[in-house]
C-alpha atoms as a PDB file:
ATOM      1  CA  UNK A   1      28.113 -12.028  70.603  1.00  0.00           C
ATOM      2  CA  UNK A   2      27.937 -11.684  74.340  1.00  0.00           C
ATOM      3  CA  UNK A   3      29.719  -9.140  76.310  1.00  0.00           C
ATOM      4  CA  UNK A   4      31.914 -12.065  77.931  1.00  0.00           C
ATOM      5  CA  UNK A   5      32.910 -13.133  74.139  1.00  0.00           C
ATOM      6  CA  UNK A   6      33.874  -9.927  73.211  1.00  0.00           C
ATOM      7  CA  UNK A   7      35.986  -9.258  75.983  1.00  0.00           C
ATOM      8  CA  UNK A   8      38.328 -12.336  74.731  1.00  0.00           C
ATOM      9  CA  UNK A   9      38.354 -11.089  71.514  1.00  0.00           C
ATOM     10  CA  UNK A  10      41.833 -10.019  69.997  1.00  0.00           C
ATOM     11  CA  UNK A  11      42.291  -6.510  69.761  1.00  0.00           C
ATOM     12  CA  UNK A  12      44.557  -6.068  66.523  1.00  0.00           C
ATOM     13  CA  UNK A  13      43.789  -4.454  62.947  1.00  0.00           C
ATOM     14  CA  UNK A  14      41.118  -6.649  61.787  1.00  0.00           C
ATOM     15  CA  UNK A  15      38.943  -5.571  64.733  1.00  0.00           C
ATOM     16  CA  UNK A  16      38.332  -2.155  63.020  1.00  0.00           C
ATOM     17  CA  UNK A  17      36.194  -4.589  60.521  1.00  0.00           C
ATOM     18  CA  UNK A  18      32.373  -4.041  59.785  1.00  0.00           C
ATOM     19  CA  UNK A  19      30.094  -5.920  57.937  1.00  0.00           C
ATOM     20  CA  UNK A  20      29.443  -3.774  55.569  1.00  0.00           C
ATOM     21  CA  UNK A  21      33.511  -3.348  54.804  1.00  0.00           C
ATOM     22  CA  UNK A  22      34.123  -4.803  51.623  1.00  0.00           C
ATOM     23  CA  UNK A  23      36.108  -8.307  51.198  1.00  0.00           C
ATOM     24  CA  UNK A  24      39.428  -6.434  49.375  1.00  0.00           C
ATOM     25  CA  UNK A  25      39.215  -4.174  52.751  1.00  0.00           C
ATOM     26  CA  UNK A  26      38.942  -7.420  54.541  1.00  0.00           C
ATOM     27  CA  UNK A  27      41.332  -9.421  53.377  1.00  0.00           C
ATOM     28  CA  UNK A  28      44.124  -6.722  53.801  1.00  0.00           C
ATOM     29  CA  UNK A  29      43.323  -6.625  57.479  1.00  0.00           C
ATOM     30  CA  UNK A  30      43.093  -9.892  58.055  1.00  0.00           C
ATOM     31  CA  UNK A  31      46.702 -10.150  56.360  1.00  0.00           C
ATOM     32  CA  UNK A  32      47.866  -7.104  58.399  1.00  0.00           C
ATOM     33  CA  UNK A  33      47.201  -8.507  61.265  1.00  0.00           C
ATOM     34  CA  UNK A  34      48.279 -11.926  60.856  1.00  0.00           C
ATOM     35  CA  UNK A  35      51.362 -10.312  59.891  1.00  0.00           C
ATOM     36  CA  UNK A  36      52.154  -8.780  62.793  1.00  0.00           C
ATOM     37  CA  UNK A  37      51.141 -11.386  65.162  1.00  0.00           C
ATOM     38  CA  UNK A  38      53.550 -13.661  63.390  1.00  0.00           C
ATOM     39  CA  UNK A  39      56.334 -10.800  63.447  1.00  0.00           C
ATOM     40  CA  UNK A  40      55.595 -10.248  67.033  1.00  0.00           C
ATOM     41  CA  UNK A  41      55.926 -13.741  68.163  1.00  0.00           C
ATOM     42  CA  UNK A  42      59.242 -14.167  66.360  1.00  0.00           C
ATOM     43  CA  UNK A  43      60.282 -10.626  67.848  1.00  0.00           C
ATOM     44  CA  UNK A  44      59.909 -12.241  71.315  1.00  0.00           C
ATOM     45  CA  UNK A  45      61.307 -15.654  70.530  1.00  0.00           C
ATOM     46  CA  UNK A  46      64.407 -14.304  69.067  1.00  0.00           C
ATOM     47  CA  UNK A  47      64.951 -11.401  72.294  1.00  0.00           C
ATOM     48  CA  UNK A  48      63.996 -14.444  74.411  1.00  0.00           C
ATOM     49  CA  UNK A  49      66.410 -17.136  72.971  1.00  0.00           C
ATOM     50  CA  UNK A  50      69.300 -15.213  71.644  1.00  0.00           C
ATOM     51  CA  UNK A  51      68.933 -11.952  72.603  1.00  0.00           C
ATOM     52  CA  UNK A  52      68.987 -10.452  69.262  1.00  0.00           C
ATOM     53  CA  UNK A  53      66.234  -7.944  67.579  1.00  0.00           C
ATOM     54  CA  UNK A  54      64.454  -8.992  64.534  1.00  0.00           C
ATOM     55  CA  UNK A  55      66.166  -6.380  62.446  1.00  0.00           C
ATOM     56  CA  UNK A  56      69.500  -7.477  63.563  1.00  0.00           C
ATOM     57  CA  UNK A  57      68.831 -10.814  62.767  1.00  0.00           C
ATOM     58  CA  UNK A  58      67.430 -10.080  59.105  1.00  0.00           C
ATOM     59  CA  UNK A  59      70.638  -7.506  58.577  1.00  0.00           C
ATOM     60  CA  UNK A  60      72.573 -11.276  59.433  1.00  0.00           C
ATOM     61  CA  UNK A  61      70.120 -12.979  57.101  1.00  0.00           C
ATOM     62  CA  UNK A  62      70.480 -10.322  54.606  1.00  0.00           C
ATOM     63  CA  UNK A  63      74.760 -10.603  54.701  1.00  0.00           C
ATOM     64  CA  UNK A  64      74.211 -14.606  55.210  1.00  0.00           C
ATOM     65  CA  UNK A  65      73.284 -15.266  51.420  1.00  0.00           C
ATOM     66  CA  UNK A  66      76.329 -12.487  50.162  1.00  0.00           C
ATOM     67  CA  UNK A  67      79.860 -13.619  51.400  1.00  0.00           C
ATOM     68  CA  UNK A  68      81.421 -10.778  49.744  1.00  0.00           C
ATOM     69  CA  UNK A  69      79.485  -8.366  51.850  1.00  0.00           C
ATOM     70  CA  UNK A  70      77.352  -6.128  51.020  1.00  0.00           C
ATOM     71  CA  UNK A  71      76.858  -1.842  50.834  1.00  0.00           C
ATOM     72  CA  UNK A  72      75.460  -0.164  53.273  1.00  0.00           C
ATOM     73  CA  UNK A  73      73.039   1.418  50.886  1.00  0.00           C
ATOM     74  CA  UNK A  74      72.196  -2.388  49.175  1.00  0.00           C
ATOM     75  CA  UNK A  75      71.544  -3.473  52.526  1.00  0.00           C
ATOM     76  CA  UNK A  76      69.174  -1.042  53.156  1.00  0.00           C
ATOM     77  CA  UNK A  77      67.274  -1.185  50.187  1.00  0.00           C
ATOM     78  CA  UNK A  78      67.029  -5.136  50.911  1.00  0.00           C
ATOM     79  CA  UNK A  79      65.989  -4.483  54.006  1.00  0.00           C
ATOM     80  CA  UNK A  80      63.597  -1.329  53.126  1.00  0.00           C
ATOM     81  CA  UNK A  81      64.513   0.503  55.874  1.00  0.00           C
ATOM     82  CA  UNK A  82      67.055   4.063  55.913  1.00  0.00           C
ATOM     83  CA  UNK A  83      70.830   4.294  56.045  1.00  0.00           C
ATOM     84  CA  UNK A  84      70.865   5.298  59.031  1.00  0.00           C
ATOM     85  CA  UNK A  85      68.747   2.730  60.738  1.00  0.00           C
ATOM     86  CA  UNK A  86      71.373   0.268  59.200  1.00  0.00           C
ATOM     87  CA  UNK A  87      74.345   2.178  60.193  1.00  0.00           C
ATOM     88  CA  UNK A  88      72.720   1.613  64.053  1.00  0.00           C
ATOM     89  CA  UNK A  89      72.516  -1.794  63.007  1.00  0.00           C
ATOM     90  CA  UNK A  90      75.868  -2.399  61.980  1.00  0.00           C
ATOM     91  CA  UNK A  91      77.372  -0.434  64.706  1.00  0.00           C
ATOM     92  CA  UNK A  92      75.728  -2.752  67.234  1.00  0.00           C
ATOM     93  CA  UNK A  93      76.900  -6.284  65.266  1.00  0.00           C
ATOM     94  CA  UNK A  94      80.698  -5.001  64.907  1.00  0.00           C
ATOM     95  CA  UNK A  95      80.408  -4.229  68.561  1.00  0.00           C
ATOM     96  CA  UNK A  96      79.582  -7.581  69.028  1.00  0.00           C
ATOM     97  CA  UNK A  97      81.855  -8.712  66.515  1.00  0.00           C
ATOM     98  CA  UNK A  98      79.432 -10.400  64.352  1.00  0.00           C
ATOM     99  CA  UNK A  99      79.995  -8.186  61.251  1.00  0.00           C
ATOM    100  CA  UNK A 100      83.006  -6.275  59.967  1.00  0.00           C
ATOM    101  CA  UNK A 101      83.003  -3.493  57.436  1.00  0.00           C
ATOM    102  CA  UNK A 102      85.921  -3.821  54.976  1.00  0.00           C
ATOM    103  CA  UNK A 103      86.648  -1.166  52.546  1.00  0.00           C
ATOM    104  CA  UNK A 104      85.188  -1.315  48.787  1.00  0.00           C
ATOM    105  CA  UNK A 105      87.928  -1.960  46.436  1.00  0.00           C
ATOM    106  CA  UNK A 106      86.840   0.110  43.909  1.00  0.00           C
ATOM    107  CA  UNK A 107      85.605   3.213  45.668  1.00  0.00           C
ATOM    108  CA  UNK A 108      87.860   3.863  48.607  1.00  0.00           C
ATOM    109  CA  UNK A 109      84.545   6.320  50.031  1.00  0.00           C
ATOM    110  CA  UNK A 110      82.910   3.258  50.540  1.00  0.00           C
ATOM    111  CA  UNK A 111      82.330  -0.344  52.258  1.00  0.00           C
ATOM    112  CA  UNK A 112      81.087  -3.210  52.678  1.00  0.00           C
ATOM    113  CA  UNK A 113      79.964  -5.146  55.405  1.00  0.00           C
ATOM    114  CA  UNK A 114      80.248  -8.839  55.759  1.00  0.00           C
ATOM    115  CA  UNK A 115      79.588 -11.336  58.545  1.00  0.00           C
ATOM    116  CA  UNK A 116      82.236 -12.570  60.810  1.00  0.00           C
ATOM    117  CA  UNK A 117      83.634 -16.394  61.291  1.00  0.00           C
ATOM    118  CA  UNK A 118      81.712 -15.905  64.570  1.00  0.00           C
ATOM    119  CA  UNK A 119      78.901 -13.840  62.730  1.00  0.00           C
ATOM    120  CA  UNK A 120      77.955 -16.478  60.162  1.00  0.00           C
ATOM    121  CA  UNK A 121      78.267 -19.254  63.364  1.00  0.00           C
ATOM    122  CA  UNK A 122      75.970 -17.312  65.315  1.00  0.00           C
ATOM    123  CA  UNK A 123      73.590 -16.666  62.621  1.00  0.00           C
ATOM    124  CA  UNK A 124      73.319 -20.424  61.385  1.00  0.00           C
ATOM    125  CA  UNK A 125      72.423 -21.535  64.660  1.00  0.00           C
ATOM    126  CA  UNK A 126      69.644 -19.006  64.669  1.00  0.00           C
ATOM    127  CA  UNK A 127      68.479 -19.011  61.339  1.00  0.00           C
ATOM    128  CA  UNK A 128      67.957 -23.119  61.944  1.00  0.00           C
ATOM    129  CA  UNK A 129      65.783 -22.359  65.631  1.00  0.00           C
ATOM    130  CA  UNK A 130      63.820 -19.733  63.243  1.00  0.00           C
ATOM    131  CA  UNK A 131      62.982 -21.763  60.705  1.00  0.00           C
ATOM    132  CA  UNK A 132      61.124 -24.338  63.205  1.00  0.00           C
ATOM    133  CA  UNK A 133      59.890 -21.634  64.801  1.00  0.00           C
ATOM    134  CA  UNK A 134      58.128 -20.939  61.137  1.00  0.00           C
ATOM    135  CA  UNK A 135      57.007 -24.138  60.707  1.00  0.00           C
ATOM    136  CA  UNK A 136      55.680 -24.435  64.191  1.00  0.00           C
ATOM    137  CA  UNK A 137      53.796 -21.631  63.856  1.00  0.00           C
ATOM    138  CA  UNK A 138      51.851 -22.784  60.651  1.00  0.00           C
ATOM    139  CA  UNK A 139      51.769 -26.463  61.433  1.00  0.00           C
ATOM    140  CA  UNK A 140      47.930 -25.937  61.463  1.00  0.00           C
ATOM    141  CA  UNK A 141      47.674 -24.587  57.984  1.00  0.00           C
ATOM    142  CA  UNK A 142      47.936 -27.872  55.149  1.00  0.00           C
ATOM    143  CA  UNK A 143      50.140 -27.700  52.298  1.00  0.00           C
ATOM    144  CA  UNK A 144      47.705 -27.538  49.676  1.00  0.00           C
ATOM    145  CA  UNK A 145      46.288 -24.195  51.748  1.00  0.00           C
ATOM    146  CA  UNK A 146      50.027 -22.766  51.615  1.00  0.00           C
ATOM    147  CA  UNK A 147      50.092 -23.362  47.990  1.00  0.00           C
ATOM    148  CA  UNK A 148      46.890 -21.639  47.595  1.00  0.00           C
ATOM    149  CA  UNK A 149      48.234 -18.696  49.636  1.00  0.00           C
ATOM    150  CA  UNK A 150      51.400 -18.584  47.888  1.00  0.00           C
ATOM    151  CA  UNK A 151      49.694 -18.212  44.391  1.00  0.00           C
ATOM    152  CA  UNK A 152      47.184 -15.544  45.961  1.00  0.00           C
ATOM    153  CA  UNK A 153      50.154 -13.418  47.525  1.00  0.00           C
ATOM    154  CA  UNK A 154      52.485 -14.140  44.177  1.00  0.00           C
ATOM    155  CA  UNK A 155      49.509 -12.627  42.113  1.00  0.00           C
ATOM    156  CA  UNK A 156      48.658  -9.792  44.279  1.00  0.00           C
ATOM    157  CA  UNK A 157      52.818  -8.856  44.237  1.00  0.00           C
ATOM    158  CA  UNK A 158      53.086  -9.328  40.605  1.00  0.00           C
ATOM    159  CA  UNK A 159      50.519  -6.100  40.598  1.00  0.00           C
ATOM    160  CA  UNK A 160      52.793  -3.870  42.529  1.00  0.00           C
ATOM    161  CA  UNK A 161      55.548  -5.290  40.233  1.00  0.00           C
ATOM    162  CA  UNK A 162      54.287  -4.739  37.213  1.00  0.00           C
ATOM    163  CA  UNK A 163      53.368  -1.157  38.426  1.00  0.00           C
ATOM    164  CA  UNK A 164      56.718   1.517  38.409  1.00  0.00           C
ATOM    165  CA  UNK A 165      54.853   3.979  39.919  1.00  0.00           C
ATOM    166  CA  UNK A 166      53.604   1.775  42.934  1.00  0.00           C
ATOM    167  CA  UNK A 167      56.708  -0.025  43.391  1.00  0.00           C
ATOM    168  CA  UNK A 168      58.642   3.752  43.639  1.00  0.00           C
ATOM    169  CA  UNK A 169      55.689   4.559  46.458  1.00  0.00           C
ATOM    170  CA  UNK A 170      56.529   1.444  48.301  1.00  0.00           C
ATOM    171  CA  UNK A 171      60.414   2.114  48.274  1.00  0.00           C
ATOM    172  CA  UNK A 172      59.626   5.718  49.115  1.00  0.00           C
ATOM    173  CA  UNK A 173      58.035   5.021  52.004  1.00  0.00           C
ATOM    174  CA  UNK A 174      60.577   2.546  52.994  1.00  0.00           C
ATOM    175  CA  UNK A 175      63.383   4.371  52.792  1.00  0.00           C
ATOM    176  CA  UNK A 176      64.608   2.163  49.817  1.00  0.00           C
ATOM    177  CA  UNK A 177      64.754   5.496  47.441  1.00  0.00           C
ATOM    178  CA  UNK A 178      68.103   7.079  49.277  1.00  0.00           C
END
């Protein structure tokens, strides 16, 4: 490759590649950093559009499919993040009055927190711009390849499922063990 090629080239995770690498080694890269280019663009479109950070919006997302509300510690093992990066997160929607916490019926130490009228409004009107966004960005990938994908990615999950003592390490490092 000429020096005018690699100058264009993406600078992301996958760039630390060598040939000699093996594929296992190269296939989590490449995954990596697809990843995070998709996250990225997402990140941007949702700041740009609605002025809302991806975590926000998941937190939303996350309270979206549980009327009843959920725990502050649920919702942070959902979300695989610490209590006390939810806590900031939730302290920023009830500003905005998008969630409210409501007390837990039976533990009065506790709460939940649920989305708002104006909460769950808000959110559908994202969660429908995000899903085209989705789509959008993996128009170029056929359905049979996204099938193929799926059952690749369901297999390779089923590993760390199957696996206690991985699964633990993964919530551990997550914050998902508090």
């Amino acid at each position: 490759m000429d020096d005018a090629n690699k100058a264009r080239e993406p600078l992301d995770l996958e760039s630390r590649l060598r040939e000699d690498h093996h594929q296992s080694l190269k296939l989590w890269l490449r995954m990596l950093s697809t990843t995070t280019m998709i996250e990225t663009e997402i990140r941007n479109r949702l700041r740009a559009e609605f002025g809302i950070t991806l975590p926000r919006f998941d937190l939303m997302a996350q309270l979206e499919r549980h009327p009843e509300g959920l725990r502050m510690g649920e919702l942070s093992k959902r979300m695989m993040v610490t209590g006390g990066n939810i806590t900031g997160i939730t302290d920023q929607l009830e500003q905005e009055e998008l969630v409210v916490r409501v007390p837990d019926h039976k533990d009065r130490r506790a709460y939940s927190v649920k989305l708002t009228p104006a909460g769950r409004k808000a959110f559908e009107r994202m969660a429908s711009v995000h899903e085209a966004w989705v789509d959008e960005l993996f128009a170029n990938v056929g359905a049979e390849q996204k099938s193929l994908m799926m059952q690749g990615l369901a297999q390779l999950k089923s590993q760390f499922m199957a696996d206690p003592d991985a699964a633990s390490a993964i919530d551990d490092e997550h914050g998902g063990a508090q």
